[in-house]
N, C-alpha and C. Protein backbone atom coordinates (compact mmCIF):
# COMPACT_ATOMS: atom_id res chain seq x y z
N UNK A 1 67.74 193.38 26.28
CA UNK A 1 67.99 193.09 27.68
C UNK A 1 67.65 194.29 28.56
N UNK A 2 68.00 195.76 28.36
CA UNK A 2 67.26 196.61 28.65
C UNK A 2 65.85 196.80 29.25
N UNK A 3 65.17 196.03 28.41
CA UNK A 3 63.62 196.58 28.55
C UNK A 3 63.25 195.30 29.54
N UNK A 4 63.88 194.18 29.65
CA UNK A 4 63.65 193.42 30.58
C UNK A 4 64.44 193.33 31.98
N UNK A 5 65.14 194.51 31.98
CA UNK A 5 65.87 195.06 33.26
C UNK A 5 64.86 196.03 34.27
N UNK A 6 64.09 197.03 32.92
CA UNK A 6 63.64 197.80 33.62
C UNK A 6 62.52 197.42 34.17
N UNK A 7 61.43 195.99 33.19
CA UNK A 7 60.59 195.78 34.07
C UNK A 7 60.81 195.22 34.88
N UNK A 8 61.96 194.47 35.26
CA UNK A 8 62.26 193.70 36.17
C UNK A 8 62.26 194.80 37.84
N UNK A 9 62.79 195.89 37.35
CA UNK A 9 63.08 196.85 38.53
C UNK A 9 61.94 197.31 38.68
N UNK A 10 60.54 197.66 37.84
CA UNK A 10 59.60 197.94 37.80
C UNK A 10 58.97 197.00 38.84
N UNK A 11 58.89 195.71 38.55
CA UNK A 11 58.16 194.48 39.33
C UNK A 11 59.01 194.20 41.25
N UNK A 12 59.97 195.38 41.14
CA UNK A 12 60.80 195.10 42.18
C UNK A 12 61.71 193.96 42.50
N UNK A 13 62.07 193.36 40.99
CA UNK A 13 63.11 192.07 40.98
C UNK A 13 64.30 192.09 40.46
N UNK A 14 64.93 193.11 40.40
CA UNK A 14 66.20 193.58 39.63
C UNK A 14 67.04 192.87 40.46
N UNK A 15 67.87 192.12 39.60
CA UNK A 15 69.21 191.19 39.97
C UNK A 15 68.60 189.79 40.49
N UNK A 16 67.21 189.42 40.14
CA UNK A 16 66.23 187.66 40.07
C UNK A 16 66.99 187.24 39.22
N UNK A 17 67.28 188.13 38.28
CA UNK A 17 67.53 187.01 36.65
C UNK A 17 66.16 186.73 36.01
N UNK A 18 66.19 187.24 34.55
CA UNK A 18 65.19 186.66 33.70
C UNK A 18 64.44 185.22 34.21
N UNK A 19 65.16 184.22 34.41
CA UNK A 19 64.50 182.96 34.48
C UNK A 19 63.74 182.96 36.12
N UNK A 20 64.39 183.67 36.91
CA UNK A 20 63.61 183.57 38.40
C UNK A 20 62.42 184.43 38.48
N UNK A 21 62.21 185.44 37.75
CA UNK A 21 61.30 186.47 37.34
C UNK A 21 59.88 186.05 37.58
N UNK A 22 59.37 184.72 36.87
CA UNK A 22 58.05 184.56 36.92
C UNK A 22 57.96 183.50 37.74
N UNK A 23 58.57 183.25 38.53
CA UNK A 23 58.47 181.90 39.56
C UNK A 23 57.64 182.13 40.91
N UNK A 24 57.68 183.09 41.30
CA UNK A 24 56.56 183.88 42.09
C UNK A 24 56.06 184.95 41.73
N UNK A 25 54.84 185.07 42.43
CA UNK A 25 54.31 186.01 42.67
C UNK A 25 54.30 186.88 43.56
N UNK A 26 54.48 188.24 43.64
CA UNK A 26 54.71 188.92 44.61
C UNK A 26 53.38 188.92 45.62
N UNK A 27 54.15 189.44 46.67
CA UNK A 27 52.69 189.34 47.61
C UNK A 27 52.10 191.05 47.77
N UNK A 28 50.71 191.07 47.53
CA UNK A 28 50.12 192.19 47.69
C UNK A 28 50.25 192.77 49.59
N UNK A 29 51.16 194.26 48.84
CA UNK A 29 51.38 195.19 50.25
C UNK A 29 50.08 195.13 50.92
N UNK A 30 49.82 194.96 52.10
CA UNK A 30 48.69 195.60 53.15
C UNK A 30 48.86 197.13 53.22
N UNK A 31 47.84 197.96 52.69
CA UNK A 31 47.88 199.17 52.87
C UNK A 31 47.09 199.64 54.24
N UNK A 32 47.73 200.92 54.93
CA UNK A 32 47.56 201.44 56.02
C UNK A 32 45.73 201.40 56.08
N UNK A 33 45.93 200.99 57.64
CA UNK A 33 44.26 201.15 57.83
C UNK A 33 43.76 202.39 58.65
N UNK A 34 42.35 202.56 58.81
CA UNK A 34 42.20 203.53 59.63
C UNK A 34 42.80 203.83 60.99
N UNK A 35 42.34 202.31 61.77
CA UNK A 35 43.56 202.44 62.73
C UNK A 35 44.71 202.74 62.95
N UNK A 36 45.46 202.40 61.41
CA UNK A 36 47.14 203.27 61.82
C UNK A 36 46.97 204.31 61.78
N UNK A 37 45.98 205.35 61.22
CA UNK A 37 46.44 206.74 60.66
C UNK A 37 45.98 207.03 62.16
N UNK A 38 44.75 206.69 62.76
CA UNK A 38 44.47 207.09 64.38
C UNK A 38 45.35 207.08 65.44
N UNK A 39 46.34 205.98 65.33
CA UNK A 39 47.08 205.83 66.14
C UNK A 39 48.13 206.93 65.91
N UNK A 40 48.57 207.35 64.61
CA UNK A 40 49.02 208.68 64.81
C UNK A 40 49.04 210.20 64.92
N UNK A 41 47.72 209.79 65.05
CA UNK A 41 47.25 211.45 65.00
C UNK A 41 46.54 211.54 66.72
N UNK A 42 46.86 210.70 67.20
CA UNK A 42 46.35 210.53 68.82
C UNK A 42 47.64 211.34 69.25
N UNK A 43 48.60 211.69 68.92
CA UNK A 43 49.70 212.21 69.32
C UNK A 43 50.09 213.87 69.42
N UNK A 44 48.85 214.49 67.64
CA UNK A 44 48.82 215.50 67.46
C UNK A 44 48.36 216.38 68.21
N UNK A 45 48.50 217.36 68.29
CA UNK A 45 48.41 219.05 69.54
C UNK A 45 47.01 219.51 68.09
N UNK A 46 46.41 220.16 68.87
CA UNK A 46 45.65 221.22 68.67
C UNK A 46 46.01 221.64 67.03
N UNK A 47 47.10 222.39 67.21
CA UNK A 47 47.88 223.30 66.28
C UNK A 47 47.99 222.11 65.10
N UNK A 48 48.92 221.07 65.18
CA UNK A 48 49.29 220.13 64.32
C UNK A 48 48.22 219.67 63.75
N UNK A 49 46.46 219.48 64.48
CA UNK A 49 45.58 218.57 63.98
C UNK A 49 45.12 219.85 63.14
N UNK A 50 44.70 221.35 63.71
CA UNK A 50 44.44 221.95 62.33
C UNK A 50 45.17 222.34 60.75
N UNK A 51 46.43 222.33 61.70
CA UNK A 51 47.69 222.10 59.98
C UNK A 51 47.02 221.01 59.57
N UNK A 52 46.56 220.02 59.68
CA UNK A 52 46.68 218.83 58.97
C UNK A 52 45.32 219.39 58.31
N UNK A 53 44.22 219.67 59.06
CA UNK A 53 42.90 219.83 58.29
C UNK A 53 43.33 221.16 57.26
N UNK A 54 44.18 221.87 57.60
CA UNK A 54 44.07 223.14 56.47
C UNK A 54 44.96 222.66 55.34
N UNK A 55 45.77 221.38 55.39
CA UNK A 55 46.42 220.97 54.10
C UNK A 55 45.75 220.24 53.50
N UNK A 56 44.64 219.40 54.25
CA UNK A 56 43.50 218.59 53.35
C UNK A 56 43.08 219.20 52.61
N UNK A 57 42.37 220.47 53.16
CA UNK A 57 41.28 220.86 52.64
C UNK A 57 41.98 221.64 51.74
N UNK A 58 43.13 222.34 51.30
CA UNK A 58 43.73 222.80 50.32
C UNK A 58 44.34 221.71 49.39
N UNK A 59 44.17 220.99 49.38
CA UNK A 59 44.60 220.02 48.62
C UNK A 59 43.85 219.34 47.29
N UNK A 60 42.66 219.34 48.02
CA UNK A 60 41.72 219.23 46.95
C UNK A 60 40.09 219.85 47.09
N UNK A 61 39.65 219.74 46.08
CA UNK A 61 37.93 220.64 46.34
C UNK A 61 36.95 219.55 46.64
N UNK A 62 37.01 218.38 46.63
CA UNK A 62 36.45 217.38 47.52
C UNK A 62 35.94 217.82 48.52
N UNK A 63 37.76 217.64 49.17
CA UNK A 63 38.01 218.20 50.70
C UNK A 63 37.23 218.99 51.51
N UNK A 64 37.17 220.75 50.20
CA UNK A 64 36.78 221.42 50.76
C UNK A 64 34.65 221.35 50.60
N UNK A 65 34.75 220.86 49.33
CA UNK A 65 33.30 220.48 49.79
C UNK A 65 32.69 219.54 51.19
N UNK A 66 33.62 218.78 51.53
CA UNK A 66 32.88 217.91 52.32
C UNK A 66 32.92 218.77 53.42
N UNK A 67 33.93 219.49 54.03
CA UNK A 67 33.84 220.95 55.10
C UNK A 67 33.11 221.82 55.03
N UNK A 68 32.43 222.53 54.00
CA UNK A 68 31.30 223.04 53.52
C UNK A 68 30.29 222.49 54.37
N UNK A 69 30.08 221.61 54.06
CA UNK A 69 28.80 221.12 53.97
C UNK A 69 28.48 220.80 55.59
N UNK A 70 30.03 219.94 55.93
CA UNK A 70 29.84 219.56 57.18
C UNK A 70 29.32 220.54 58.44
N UNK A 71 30.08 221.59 58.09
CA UNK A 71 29.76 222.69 59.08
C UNK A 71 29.10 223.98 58.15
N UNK A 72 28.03 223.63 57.37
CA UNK A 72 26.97 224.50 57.11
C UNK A 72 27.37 225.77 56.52
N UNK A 73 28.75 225.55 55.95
CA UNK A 73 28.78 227.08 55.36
C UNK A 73 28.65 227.52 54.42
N UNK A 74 27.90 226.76 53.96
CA UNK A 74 27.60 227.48 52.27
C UNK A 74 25.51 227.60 52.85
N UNK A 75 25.02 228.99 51.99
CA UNK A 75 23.45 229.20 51.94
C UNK A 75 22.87 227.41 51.87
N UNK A 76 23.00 227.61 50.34
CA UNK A 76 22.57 225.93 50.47
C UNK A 76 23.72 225.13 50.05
N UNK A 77 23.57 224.05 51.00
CA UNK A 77 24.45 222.81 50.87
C UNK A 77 24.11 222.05 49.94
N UNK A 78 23.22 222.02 49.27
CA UNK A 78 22.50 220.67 48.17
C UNK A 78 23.06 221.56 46.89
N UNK A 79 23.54 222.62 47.38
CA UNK A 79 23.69 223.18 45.73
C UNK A 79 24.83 222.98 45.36
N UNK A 80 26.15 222.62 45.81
CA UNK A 80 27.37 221.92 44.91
C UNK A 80 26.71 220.45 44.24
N UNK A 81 26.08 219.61 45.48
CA UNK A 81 25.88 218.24 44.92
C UNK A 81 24.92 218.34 44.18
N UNK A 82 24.13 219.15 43.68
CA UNK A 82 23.30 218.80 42.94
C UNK A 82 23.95 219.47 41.34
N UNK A 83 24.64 220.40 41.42
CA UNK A 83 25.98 220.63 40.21
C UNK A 83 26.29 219.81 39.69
N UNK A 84 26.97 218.92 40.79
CA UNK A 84 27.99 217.52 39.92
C UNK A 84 26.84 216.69 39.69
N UNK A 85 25.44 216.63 40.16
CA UNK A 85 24.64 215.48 39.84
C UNK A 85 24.14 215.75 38.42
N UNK A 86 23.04 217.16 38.28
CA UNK A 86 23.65 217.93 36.95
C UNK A 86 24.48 217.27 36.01
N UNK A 87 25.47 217.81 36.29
CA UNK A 87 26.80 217.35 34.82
C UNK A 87 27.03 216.23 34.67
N UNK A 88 26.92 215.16 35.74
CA UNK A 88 26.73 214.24 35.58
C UNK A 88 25.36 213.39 34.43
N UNK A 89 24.45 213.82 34.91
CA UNK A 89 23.28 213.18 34.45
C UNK A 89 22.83 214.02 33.33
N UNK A 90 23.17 215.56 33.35
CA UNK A 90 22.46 215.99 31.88
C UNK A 90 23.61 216.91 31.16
N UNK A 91 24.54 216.33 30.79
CA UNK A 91 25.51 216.59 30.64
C UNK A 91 26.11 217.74 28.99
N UNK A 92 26.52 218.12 28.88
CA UNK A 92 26.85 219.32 27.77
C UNK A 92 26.97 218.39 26.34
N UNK A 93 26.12 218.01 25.31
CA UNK A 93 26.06 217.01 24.09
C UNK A 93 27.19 217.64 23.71
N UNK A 94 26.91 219.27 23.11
CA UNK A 94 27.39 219.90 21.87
C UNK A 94 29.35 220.20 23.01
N UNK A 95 29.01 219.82 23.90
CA UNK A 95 30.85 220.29 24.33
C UNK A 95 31.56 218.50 24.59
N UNK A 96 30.95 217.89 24.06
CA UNK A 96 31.20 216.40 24.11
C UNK A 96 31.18 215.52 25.35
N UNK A 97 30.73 215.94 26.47
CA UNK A 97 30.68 215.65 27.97
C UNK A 97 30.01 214.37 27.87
N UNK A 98 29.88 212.84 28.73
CA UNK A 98 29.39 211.80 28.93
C UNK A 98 28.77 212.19 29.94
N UNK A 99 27.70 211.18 29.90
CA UNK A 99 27.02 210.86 31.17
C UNK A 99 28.08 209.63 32.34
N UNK A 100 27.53 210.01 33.30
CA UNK A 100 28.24 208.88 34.48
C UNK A 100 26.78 209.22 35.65
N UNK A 101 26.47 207.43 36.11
CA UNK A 101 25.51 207.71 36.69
C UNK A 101 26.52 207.02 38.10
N UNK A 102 27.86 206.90 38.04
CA UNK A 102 28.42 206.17 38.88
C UNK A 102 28.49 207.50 39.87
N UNK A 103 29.17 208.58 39.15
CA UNK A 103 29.60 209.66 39.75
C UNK A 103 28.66 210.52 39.91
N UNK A 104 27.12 210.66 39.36
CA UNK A 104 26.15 211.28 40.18
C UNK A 104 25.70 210.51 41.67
N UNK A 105 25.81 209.08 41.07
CA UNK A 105 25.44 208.64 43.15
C UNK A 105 26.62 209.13 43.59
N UNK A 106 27.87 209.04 43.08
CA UNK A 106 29.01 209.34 44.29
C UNK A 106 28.71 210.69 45.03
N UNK A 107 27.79 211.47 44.39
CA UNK A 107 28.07 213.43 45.14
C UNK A 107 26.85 212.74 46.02
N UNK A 108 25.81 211.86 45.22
CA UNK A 108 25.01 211.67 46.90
C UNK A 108 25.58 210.65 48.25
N UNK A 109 26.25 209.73 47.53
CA UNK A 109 27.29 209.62 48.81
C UNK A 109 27.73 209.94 49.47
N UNK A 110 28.66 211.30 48.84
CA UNK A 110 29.45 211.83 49.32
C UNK A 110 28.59 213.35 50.45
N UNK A 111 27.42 213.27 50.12
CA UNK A 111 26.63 214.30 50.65
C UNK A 111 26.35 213.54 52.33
N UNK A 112 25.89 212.02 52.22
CA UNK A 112 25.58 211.05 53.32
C UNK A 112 26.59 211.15 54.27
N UNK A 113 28.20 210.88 53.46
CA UNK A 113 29.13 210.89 54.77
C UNK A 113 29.51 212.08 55.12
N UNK A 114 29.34 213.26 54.63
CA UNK A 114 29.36 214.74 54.91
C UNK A 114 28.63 215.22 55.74
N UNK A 115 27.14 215.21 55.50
CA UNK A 115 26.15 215.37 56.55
C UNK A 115 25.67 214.57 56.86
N UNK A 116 24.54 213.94 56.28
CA UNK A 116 24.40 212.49 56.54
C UNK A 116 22.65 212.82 57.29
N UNK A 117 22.23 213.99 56.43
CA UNK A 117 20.23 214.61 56.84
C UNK A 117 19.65 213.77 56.04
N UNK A 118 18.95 212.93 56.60
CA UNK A 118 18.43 212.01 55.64
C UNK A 118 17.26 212.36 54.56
N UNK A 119 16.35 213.56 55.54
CA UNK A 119 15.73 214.49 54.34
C UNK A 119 16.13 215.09 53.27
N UNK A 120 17.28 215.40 53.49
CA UNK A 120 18.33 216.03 52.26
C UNK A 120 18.88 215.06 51.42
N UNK A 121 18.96 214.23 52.05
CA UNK A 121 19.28 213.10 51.37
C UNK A 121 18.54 212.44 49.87
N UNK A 122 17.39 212.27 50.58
CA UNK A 122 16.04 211.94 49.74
C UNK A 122 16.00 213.18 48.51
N UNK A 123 16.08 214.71 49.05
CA UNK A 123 15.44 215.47 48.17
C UNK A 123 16.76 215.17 46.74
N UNK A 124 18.20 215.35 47.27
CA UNK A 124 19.49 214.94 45.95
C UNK A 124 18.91 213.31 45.17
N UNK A 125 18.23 212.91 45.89
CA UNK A 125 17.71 211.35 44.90
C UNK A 125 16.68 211.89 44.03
N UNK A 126 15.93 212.78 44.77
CA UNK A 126 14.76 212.93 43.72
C UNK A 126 15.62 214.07 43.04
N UNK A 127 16.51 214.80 43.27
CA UNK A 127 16.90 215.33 41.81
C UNK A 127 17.42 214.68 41.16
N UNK A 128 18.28 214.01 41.41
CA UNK A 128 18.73 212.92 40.30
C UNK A 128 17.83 212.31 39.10
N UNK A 129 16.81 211.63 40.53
CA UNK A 129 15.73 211.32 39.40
C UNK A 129 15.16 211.97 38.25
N UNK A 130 14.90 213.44 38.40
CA UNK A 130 14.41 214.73 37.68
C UNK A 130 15.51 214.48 36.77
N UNK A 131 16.80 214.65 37.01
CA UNK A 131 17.67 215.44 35.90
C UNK A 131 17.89 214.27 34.73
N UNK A 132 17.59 212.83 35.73
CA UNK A 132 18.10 211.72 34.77
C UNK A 132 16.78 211.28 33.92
N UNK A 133 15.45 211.66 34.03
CA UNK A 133 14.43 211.53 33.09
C UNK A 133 14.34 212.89 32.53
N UNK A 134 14.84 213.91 33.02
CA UNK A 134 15.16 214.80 31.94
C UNK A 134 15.63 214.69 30.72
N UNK A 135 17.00 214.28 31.05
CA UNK A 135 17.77 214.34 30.36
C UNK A 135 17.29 213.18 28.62
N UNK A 136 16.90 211.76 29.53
CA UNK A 136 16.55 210.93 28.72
C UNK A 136 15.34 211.59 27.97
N UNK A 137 14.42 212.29 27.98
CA UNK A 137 13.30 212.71 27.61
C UNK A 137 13.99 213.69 26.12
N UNK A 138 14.79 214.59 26.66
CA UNK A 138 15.67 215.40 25.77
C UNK A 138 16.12 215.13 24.81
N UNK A 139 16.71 214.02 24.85
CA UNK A 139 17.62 213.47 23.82
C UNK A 139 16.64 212.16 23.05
N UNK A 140 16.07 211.81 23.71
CA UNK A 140 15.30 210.77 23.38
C UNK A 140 15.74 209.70 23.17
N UNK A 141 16.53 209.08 24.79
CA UNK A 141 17.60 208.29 24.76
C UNK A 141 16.59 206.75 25.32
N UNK A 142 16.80 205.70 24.49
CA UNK A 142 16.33 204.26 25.73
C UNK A 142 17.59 203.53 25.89
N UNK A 143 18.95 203.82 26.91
CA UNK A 143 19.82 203.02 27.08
C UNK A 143 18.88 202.43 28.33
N UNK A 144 18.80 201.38 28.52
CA UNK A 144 18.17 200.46 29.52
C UNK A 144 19.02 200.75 30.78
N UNK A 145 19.95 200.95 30.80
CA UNK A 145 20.88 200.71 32.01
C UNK A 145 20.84 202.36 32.70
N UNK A 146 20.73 203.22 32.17
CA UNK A 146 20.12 204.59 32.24
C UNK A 146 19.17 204.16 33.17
N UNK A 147 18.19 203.95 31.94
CA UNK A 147 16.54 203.60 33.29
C UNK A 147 16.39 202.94 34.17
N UNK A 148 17.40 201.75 34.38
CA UNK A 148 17.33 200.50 35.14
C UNK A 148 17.88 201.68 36.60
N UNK A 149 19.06 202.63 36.68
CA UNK A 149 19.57 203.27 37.58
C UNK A 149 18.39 204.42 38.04
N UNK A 150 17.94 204.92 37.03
CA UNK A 150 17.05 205.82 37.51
C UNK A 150 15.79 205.37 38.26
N UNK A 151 14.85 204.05 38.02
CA UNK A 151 14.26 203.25 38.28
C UNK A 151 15.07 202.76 40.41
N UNK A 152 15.94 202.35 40.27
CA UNK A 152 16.65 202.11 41.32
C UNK A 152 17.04 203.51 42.49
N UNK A 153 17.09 204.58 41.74
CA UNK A 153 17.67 205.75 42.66
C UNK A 153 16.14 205.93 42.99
N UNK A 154 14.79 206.18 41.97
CA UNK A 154 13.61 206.30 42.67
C UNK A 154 13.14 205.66 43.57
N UNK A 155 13.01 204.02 43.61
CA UNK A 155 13.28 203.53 45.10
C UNK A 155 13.84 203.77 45.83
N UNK A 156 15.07 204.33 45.84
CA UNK A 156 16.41 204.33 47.06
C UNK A 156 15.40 205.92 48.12
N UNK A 157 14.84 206.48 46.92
CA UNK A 157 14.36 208.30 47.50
C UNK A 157 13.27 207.80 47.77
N UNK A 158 12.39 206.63 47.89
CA UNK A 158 11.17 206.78 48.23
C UNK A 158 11.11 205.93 49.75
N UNK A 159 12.40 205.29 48.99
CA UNK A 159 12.27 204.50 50.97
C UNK A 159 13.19 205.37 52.29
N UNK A 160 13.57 206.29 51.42
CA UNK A 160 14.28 207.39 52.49
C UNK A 160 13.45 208.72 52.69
N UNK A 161 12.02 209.35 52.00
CA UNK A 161 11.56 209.39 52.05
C UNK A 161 10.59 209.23 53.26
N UNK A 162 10.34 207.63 53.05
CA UNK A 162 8.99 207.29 53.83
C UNK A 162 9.53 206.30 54.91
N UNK A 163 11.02 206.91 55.74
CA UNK A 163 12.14 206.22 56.64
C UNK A 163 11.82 207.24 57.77
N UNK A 164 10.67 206.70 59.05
CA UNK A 164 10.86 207.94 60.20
C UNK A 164 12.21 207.77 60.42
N UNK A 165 12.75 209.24 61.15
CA UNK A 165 13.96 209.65 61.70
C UNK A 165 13.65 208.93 63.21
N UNK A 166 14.95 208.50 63.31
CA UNK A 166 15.53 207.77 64.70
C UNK A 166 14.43 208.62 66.38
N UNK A 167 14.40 208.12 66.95
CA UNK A 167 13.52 208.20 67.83
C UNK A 167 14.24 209.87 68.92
N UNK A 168 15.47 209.64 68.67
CA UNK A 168 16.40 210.58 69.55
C UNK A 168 16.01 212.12 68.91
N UNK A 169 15.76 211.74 67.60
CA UNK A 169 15.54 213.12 66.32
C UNK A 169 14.41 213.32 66.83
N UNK A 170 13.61 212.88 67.09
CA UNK A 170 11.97 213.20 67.41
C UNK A 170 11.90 214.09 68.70
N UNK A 171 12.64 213.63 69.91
CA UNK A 171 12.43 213.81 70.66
C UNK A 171 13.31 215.07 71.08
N UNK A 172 14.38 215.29 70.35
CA UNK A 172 14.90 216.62 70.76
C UNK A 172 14.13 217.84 69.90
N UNK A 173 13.44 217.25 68.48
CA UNK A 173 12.87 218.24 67.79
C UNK A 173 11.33 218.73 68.34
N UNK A 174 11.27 217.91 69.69
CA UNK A 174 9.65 218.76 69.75
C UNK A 174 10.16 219.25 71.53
N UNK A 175 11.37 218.66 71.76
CA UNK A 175 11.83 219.15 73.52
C UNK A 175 12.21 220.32 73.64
């Protein structure tokens, strides 16, 4: 009876009774949207909105990569994301490391909503591409789903690539 107390308190139904337990289903919480968190930070001072950015960004190295990047302070910016694209895609055999081609697009994702240079953009696809026929070449790997992604990220870099920049980019870069 124990162990069906605690999941019961677990499921948030402690004192249903065994038999009322599975008669519904709970209803899935609505989690906070962007709008709520805006609506409270419309309130914050100066002071309070940079506490908040200096606990983000200490919080995790995400964080502080995406600040990096955003405001240009690292020599080169392509050189964290192209690290994790790296370890991602050609990854350490002999220290037992996997490949993930989920989490090499994520650092170029995560490079898009950071800066969001679409030239830079293109050049982290074509490394990808490099590191991920590297890698396969190396090992002398044919997982299909490997190539099928690498095959797919080379399109994604060739149509960003051969994507003129917005008309506003043109015109302040020759004004």
């Amino acid at each position: 009876m124990i162990a069906v107390e605690s999941h019961l308190h677990f499921q948030g139904m402690v004192g249903m009774g065994e038999s009322n337990a599975h008669m519904g289903k709970r209803q899935p919480r609505s989690l906070p949207t962007w709008t709520a968190v805006r609506a409270k930070l419309v309130d914050f001072d100066r002071a309070a909105l940079l506490d908040l950015i200096h606990n983000l960004y200490a919080a995790h190295k995400d964080n502080q990569l995406f600040l990096h990047a955003r405001f240009g302070l690292e020599k080169d910016v392509l050189e964290s994301y192209k690290e994790t694209i790296d370890r991602w895609l050609w990854p350490d055999v002999l220290r037992n490391q996997d490949t993930s081609v989920a989490r090499a697009k994520q650092a170029i994702s995560d490079y898009k909503k950071a800066v969001g240079d679409p030239a830079s953009e293109a050049e982290l696809m074509v490394f990808y591409c490099e590191r991920a026929a590297g890698f396969c070449s190396d090992i002398a790997s044919d997982d299909e789903g490997f190539f099928n992604a690498l095959v797919r990220m080379f399109e994604r870099a060739l149509m960003q690539a051969n994507t003129p920049p917005p008309l506003a980019e043109l015109v302040l870069s020759t004004g």
